[in-house]
N, C-alpha and C. Protein backbone atom coordinates (compact mmCIF):
# COMPACT_ATOMS: atom_id res chain seq x y z
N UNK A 1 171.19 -88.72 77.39
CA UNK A 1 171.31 -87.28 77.44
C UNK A 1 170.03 -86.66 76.88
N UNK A 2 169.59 -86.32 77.56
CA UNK A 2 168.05 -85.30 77.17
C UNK A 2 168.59 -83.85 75.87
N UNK A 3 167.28 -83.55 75.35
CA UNK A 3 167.57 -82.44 74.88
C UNK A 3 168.13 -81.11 75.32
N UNK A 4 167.69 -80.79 76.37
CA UNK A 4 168.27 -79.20 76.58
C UNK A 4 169.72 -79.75 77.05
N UNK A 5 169.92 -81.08 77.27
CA UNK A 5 171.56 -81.15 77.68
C UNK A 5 172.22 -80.75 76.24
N UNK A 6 172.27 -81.89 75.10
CA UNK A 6 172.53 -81.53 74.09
C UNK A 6 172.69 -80.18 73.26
N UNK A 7 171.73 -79.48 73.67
CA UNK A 7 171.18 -77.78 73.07
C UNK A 7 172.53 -77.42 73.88
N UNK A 8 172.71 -77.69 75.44
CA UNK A 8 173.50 -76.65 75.76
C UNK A 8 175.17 -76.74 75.25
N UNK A 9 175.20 -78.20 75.38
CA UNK A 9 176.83 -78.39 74.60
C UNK A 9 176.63 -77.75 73.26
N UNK A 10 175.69 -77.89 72.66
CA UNK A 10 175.92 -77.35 70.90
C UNK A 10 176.03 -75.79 71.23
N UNK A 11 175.64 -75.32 72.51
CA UNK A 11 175.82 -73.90 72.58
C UNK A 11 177.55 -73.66 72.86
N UNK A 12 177.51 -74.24 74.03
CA UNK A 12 178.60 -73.89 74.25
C UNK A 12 180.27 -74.16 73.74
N UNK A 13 179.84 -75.16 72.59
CA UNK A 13 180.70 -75.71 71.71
C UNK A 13 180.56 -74.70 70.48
N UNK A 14 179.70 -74.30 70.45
CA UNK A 14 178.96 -73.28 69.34
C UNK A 14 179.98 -71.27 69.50
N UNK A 15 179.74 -71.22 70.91
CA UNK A 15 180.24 -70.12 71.66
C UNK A 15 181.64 -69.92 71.09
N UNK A 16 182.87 -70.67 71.81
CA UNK A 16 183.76 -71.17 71.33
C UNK A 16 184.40 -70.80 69.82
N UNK A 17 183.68 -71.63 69.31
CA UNK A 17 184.56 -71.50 67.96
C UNK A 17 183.64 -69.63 67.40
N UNK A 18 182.14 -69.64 67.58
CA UNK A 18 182.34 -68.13 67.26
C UNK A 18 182.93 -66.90 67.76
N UNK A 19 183.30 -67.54 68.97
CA UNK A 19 184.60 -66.13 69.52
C UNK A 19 185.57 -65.85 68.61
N UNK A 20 186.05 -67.27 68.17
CA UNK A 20 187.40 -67.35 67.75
C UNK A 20 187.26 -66.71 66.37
N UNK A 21 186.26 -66.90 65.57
CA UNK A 21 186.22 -66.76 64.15
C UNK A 21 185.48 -65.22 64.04
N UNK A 22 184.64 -64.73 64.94
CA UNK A 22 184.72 -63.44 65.36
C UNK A 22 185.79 -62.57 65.22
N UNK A 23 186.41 -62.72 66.38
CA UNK A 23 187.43 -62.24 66.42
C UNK A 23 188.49 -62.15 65.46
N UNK A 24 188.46 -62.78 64.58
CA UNK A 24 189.86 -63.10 63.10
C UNK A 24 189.16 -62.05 62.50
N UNK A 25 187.78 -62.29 62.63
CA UNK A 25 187.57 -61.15 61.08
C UNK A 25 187.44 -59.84 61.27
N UNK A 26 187.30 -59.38 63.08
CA UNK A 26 187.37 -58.19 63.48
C UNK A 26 189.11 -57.78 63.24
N UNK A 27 189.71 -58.60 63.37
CA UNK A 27 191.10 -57.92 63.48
C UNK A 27 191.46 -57.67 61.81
N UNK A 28 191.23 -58.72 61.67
CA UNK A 28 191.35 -58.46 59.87
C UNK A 28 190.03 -57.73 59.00
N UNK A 29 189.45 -56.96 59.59
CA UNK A 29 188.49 -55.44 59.21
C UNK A 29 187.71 -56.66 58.08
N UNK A 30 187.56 -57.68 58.66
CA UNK A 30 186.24 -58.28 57.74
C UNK A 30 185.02 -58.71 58.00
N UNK A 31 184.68 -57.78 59.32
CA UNK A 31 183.32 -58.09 59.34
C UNK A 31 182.19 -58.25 58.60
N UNK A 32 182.18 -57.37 57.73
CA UNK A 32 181.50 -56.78 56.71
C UNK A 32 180.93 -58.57 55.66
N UNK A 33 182.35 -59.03 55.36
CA UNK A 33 182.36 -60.13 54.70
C UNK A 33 181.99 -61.42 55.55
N UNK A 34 182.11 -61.36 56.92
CA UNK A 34 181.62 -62.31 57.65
C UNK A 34 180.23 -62.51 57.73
N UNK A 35 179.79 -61.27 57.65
CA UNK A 35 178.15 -61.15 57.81
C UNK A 35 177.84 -61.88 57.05
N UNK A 36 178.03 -61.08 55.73
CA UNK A 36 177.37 -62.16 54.15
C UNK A 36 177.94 -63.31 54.13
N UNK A 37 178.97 -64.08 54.65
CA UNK A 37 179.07 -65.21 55.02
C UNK A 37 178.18 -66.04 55.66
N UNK A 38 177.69 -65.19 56.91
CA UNK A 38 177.10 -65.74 57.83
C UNK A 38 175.58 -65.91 57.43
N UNK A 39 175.17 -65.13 56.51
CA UNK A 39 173.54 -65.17 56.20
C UNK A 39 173.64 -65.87 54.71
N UNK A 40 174.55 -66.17 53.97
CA UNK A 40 174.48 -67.30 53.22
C UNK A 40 174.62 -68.57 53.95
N UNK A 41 175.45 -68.75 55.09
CA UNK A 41 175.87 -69.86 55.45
C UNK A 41 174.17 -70.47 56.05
N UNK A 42 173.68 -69.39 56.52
CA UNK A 42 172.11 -69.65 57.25
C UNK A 42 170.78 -70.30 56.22
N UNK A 43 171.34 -69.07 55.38
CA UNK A 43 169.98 -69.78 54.18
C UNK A 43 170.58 -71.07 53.93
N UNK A 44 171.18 -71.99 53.43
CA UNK A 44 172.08 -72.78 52.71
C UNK A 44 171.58 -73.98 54.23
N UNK A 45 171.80 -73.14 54.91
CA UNK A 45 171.12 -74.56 56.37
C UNK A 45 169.57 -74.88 56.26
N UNK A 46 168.96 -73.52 56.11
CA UNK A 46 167.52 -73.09 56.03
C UNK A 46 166.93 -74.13 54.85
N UNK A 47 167.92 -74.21 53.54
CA UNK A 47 167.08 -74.57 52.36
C UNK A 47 167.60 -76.12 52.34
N UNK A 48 168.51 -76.84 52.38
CA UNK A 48 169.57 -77.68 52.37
C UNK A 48 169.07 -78.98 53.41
N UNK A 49 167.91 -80.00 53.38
CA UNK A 49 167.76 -81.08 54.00
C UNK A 49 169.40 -81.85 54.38
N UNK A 50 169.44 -81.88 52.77
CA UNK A 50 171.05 -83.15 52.96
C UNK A 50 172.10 -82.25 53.88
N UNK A 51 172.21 -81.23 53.57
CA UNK A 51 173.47 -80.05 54.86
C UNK A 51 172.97 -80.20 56.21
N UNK A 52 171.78 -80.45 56.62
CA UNK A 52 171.06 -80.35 57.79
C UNK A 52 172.03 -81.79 58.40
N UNK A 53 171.55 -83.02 57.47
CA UNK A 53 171.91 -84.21 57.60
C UNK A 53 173.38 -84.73 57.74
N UNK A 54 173.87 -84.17 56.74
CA UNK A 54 175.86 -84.19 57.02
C UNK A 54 176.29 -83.48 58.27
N UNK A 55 175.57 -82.56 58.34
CA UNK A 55 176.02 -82.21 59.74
C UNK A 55 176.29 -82.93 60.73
N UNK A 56 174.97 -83.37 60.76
CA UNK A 56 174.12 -83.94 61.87
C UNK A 56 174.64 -85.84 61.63
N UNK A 57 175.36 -86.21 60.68
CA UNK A 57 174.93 -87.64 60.95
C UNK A 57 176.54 -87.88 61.34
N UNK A 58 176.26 -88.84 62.54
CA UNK A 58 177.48 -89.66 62.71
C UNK A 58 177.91 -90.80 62.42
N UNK A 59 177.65 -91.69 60.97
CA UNK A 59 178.12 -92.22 59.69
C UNK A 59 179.11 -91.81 59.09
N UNK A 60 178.74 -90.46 58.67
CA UNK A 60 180.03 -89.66 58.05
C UNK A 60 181.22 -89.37 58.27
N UNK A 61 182.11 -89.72 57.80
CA UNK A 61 183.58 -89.23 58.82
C UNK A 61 184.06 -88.01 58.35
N UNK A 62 184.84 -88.10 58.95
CA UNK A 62 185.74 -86.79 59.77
C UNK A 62 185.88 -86.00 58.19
N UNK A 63 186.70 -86.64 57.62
CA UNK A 63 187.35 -86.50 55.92
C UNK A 63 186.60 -86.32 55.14
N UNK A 64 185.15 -86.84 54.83
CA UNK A 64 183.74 -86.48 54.17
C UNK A 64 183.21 -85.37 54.38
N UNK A 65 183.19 -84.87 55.94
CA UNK A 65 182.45 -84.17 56.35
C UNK A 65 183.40 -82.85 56.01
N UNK A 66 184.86 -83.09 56.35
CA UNK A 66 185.91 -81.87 55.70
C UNK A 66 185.81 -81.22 54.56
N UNK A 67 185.34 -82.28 53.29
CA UNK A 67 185.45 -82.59 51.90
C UNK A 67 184.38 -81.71 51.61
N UNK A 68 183.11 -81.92 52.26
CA UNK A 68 181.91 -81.36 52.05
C UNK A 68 181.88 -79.34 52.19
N UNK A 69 182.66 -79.49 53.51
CA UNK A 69 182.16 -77.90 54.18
C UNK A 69 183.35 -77.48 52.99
N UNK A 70 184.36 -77.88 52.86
CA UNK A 70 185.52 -76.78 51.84
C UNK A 70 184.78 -76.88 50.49
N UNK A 71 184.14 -77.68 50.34
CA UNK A 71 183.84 -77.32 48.75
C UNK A 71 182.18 -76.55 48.74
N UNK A 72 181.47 -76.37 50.64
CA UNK A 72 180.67 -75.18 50.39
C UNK A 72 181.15 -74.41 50.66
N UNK A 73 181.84 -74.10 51.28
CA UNK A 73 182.91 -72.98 51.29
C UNK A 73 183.49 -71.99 50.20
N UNK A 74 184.18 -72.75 49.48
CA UNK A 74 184.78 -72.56 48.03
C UNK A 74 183.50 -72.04 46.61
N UNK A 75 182.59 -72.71 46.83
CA UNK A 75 180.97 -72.56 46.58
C UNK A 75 180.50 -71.26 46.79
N UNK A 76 180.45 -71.47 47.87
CA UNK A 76 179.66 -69.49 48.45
C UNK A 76 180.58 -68.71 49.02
N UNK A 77 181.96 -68.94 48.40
CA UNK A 77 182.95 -67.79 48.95
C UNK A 77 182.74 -67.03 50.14
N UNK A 78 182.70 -68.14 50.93
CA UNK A 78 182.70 -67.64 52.21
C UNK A 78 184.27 -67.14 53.08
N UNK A 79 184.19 -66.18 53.48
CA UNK A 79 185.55 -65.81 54.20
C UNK A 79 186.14 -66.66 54.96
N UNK A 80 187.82 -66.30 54.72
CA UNK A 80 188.42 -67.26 55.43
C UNK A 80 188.79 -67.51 56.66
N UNK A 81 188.20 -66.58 57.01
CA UNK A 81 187.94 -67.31 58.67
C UNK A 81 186.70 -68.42 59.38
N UNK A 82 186.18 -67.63 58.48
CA UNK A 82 184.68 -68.72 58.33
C UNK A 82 185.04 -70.42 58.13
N UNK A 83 185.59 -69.97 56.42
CA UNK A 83 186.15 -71.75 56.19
C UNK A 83 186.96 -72.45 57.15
N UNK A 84 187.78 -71.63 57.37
CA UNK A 84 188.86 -72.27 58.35
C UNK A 84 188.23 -72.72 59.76
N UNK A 85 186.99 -71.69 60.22
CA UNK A 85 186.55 -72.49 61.35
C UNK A 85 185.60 -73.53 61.19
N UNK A 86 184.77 -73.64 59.76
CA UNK A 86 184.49 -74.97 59.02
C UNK A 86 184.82 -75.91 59.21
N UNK A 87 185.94 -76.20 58.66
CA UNK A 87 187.11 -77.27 58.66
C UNK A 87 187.24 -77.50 59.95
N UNK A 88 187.68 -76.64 60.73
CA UNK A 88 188.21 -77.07 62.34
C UNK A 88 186.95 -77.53 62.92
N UNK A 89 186.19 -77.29 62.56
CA UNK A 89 184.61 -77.91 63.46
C UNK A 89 184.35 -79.01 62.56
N UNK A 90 184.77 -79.37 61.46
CA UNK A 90 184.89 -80.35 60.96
C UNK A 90 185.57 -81.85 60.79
N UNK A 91 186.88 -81.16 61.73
CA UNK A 91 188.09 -82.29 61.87
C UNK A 91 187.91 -82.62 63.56
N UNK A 92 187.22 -82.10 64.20
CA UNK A 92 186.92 -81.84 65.66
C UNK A 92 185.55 -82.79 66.08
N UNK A 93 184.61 -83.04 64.80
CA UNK A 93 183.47 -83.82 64.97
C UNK A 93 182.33 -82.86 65.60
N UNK A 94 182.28 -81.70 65.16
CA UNK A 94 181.72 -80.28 65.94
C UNK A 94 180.73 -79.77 64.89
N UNK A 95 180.60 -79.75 64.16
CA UNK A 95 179.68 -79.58 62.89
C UNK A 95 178.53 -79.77 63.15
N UNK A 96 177.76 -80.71 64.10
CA UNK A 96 176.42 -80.62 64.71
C UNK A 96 175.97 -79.40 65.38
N UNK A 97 177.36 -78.54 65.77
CA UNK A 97 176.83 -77.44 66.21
C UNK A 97 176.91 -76.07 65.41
N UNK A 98 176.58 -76.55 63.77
CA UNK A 98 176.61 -75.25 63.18
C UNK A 98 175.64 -74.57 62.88
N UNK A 99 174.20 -74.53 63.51
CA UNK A 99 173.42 -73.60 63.36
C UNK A 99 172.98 -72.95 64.78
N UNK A 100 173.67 -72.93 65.85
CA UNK A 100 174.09 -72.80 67.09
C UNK A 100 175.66 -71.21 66.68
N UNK A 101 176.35 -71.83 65.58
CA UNK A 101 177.20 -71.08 65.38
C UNK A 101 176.82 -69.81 64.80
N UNK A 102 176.33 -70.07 63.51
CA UNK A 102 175.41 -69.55 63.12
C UNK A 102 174.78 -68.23 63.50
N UNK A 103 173.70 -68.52 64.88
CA UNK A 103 172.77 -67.93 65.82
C UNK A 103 173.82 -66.98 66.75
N UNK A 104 174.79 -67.75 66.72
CA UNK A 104 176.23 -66.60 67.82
C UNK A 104 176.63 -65.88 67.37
N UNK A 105 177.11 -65.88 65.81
CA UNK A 105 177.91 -65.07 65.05
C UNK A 105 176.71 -63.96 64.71
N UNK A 106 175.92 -64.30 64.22
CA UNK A 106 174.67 -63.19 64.01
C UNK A 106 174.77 -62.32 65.09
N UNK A 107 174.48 -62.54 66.40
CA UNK A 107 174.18 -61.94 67.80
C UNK A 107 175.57 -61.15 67.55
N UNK A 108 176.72 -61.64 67.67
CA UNK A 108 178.16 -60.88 67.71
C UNK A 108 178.00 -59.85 66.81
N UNK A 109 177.75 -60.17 65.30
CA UNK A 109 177.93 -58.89 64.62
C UNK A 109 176.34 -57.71 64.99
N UNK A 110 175.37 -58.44 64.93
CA UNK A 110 174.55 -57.42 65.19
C UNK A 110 175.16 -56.47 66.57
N UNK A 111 175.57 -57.08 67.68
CA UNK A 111 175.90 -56.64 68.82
C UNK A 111 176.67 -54.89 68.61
N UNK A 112 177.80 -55.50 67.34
CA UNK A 112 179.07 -54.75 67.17
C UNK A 112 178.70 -53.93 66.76
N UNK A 113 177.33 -53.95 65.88
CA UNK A 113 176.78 -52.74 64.91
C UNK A 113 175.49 -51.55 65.77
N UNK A 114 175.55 -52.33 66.47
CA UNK A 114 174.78 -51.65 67.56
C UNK A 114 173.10 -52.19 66.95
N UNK A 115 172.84 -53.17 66.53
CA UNK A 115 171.80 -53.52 66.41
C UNK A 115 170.81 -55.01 67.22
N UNK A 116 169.72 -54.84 67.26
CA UNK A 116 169.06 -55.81 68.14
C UNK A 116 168.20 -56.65 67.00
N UNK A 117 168.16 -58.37 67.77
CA UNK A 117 167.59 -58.86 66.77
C UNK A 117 166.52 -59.21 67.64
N UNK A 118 165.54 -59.21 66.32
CA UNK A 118 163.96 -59.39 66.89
C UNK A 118 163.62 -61.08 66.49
N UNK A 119 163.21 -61.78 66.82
CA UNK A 119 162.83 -62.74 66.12
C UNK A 119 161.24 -63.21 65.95
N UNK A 120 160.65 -63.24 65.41
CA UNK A 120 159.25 -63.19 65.08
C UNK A 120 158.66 -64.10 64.28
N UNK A 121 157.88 -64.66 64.83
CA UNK A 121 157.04 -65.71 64.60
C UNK A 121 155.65 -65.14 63.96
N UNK A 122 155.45 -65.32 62.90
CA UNK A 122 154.18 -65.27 61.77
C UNK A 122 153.47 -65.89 61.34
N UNK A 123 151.89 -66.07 61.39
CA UNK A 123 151.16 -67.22 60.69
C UNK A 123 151.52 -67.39 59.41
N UNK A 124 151.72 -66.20 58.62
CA UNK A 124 152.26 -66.24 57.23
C UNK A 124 153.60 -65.07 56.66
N UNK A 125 154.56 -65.38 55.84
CA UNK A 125 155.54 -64.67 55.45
C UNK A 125 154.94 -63.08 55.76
N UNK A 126 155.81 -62.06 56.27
CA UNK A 126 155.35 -60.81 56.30
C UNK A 126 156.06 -60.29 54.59
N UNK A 127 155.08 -58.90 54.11
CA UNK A 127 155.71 -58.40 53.10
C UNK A 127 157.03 -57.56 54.04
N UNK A 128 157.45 -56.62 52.77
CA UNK A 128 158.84 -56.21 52.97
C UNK A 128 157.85 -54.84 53.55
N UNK A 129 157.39 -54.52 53.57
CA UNK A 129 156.05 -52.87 54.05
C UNK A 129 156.26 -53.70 55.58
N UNK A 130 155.40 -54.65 55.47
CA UNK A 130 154.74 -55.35 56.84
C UNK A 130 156.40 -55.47 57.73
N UNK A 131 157.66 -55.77 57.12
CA UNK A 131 159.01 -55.87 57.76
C UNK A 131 159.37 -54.77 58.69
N UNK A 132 159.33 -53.48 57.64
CA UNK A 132 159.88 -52.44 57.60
C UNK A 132 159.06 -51.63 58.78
N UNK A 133 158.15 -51.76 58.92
CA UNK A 133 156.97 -51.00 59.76
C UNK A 133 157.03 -51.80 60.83
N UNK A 134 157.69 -52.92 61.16
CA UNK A 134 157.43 -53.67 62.22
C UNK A 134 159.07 -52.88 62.69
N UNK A 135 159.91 -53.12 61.98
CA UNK A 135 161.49 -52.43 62.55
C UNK A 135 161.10 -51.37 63.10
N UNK A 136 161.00 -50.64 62.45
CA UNK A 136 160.95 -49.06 62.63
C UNK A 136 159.54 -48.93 64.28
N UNK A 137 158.90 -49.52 64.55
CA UNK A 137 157.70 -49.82 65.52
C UNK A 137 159.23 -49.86 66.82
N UNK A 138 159.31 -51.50 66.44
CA UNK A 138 160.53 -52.15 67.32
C UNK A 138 162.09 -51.18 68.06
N UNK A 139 162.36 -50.43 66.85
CA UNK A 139 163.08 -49.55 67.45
C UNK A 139 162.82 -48.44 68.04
N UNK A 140 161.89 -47.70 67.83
CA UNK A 140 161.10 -46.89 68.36
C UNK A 140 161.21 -47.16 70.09
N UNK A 141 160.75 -48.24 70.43
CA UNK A 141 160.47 -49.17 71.74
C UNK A 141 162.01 -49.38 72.04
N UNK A 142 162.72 -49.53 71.56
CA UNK A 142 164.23 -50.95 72.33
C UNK A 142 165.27 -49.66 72.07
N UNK A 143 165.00 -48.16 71.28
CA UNK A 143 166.07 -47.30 70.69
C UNK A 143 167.35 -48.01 70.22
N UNK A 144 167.22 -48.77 69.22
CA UNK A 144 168.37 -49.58 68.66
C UNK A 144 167.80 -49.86 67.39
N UNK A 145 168.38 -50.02 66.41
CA UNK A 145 167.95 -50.47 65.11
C UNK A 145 167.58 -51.98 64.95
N UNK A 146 167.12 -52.62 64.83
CA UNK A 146 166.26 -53.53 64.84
C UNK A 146 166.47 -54.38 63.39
N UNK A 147 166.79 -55.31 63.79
CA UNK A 147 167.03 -56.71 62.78
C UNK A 147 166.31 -57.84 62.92
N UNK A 148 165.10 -58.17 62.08
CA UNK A 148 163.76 -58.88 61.99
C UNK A 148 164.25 -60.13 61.23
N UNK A 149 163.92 -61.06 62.24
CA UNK A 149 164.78 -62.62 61.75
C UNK A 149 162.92 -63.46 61.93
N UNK A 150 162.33 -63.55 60.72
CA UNK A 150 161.08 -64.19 60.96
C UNK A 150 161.16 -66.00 60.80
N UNK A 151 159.85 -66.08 61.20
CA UNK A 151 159.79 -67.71 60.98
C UNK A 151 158.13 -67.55 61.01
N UNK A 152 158.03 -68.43 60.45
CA UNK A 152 156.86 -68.69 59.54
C UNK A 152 156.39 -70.21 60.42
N UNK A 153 154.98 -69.74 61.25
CA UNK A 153 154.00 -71.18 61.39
C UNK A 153 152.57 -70.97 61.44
N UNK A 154 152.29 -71.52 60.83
CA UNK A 154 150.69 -71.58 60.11
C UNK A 154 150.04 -71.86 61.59
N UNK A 155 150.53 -72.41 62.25
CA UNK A 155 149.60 -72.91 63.74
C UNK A 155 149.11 -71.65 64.09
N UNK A 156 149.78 -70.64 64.11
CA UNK A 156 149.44 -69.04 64.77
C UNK A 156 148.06 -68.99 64.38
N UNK A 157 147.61 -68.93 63.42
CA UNK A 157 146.45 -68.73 62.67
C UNK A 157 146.78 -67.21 62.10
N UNK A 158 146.86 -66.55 63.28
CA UNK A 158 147.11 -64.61 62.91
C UNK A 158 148.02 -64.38 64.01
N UNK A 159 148.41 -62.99 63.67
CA UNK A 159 149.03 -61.99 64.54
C UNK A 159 150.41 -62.57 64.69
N UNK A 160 151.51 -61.67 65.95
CA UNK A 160 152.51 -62.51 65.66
C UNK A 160 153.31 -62.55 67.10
N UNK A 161 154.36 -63.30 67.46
CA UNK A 161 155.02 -63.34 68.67
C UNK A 161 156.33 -62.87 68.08
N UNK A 162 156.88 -61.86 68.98
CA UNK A 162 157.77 -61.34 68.82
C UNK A 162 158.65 -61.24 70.34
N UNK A 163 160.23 -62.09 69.93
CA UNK A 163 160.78 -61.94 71.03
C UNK A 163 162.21 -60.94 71.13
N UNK A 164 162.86 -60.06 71.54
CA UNK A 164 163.34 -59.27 71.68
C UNK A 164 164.46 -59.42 72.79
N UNK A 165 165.89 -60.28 72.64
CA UNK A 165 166.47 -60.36 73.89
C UNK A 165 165.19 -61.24 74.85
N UNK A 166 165.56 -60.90 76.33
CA UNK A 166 164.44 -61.61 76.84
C UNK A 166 163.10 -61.27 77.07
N UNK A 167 162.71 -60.06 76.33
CA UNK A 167 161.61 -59.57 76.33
C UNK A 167 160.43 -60.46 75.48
N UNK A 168 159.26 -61.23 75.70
CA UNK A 168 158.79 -61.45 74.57
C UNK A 168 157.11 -61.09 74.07
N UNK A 169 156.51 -60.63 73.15
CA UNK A 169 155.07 -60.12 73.25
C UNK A 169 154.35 -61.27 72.67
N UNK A 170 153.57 -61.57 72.82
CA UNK A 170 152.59 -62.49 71.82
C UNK A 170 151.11 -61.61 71.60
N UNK A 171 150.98 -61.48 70.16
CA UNK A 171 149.87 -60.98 69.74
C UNK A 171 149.18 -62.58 68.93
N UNK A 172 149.48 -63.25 69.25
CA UNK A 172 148.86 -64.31 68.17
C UNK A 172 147.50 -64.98 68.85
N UNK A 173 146.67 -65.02 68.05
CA UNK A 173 145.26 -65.39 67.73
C UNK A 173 144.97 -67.15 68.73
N UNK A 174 146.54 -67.63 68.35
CA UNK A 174 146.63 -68.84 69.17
C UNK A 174 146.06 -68.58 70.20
N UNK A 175 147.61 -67.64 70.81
CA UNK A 175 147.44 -67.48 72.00
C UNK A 175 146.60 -66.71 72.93
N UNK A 176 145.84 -66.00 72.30
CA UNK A 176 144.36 -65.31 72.62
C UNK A 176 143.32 -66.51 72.60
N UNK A 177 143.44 -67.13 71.87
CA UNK A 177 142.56 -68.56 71.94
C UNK A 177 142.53 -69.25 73.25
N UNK A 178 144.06 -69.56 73.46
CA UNK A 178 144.53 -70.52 74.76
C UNK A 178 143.96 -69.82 75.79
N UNK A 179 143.92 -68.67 75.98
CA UNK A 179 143.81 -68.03 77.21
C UNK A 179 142.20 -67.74 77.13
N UNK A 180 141.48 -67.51 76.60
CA UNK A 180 139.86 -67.71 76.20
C UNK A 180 139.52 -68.83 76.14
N UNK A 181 140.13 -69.91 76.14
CA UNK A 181 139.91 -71.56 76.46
C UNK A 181 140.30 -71.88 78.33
N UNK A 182 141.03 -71.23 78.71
CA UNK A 182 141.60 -71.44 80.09
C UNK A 182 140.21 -70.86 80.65
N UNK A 183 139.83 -69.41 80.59
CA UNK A 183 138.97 -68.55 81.18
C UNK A 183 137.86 -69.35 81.19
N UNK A 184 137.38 -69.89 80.15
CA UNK A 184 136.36 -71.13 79.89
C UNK A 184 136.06 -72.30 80.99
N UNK A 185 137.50 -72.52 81.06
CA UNK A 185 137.50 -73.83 81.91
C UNK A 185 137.29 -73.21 83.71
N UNK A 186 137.81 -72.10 83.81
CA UNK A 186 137.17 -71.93 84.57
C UNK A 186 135.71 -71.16 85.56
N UNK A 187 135.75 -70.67 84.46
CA UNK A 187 133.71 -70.30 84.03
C UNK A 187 133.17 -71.93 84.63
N UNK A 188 133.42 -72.94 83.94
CA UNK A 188 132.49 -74.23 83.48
C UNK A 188 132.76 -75.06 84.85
């Protein structure tokens, strides 16, 4: 099985359970608490090698891997719809697809709030000025409030790629490079 096969089951296995756990916390007026669920649950993937790895390893059984998510759960008081779809992606052998879940539940609540997420690629961390001025730019353009999800790679050198839904810009230095290297090649 190639990668984008894999990517797409973790999506669509991913889809799935965030409908379901969506939906619990909309009916039970806890979005609010899902969110901060959901962006602890992200950093905690973000910072967390060994969480990356329990996820991800199929060594671990079913009961370990249960053992693990309820007591991060219980940990970062995460809502109980959240835990509960934890566990069930846990007793299911589905847990490989939790930063897939993750990426859905984000999209759902931003969706609900009427906001768009940007995701942006930076040679280096932006300040909270450099954030704020990039939102406020972004919405200006898309008329939606704008939610700046960065990532950080030194390869850029400068400037930044910013993708928007399927819209995407590249201002990066790279990629001004690549294309001043192409023009080259065919100059020569």
């Amino acid at each position: 099985m190639d990668v984008s096969e894999t990517a797409s089951i973790s999506s669509g296995i991913a889809e799935r359970y965030a409908t379901a756990i969506f939906e619990l916390a909309q009916e039970g007026k806890s979005l609010p608490k899902l969110e901060a669920g959901v962006d602890a649950l992200a950093d905690a993937l973000e910072a967390s090698a060994d969480l990356r790895e329990m996820i991800a390893s199929p060594v671990i059984s079913r009961s370990e891997q249960g053992a693990a998510m309820e007591a991060l759960a219980k940990k970062m008081k995460l809502p109980e719809e959240l835990s509960k779809g934890l566990a069930l992606m846990a007793e299911k052998r589905r847990l490989f697809a939790l930063p897939q879940l993750v990426a859905q539940l984000r999209a759902m609540i931003a969706e609900e709030k009427g906001e768009v997420t940007a995701d942006v690629v930076s040679a280096k961390a932006l300040t909270k000025t450099q954030s704020e001025k990039l939102a406020s730019t972004l919405k200006s353009t898309v008329g939606k409030d704008v939610k700046i999800n960065v990532t950080v790679d030194e390869s850029l050198i400068g400037g930044l790629v910013v993708k928007v839904g399927s819209k995407m810009i590249d201002t990066s230095i790279r990629s001004r490079l690549d294309s001043l290297q192409n023009a080259m090649k065919e100059v020569g």
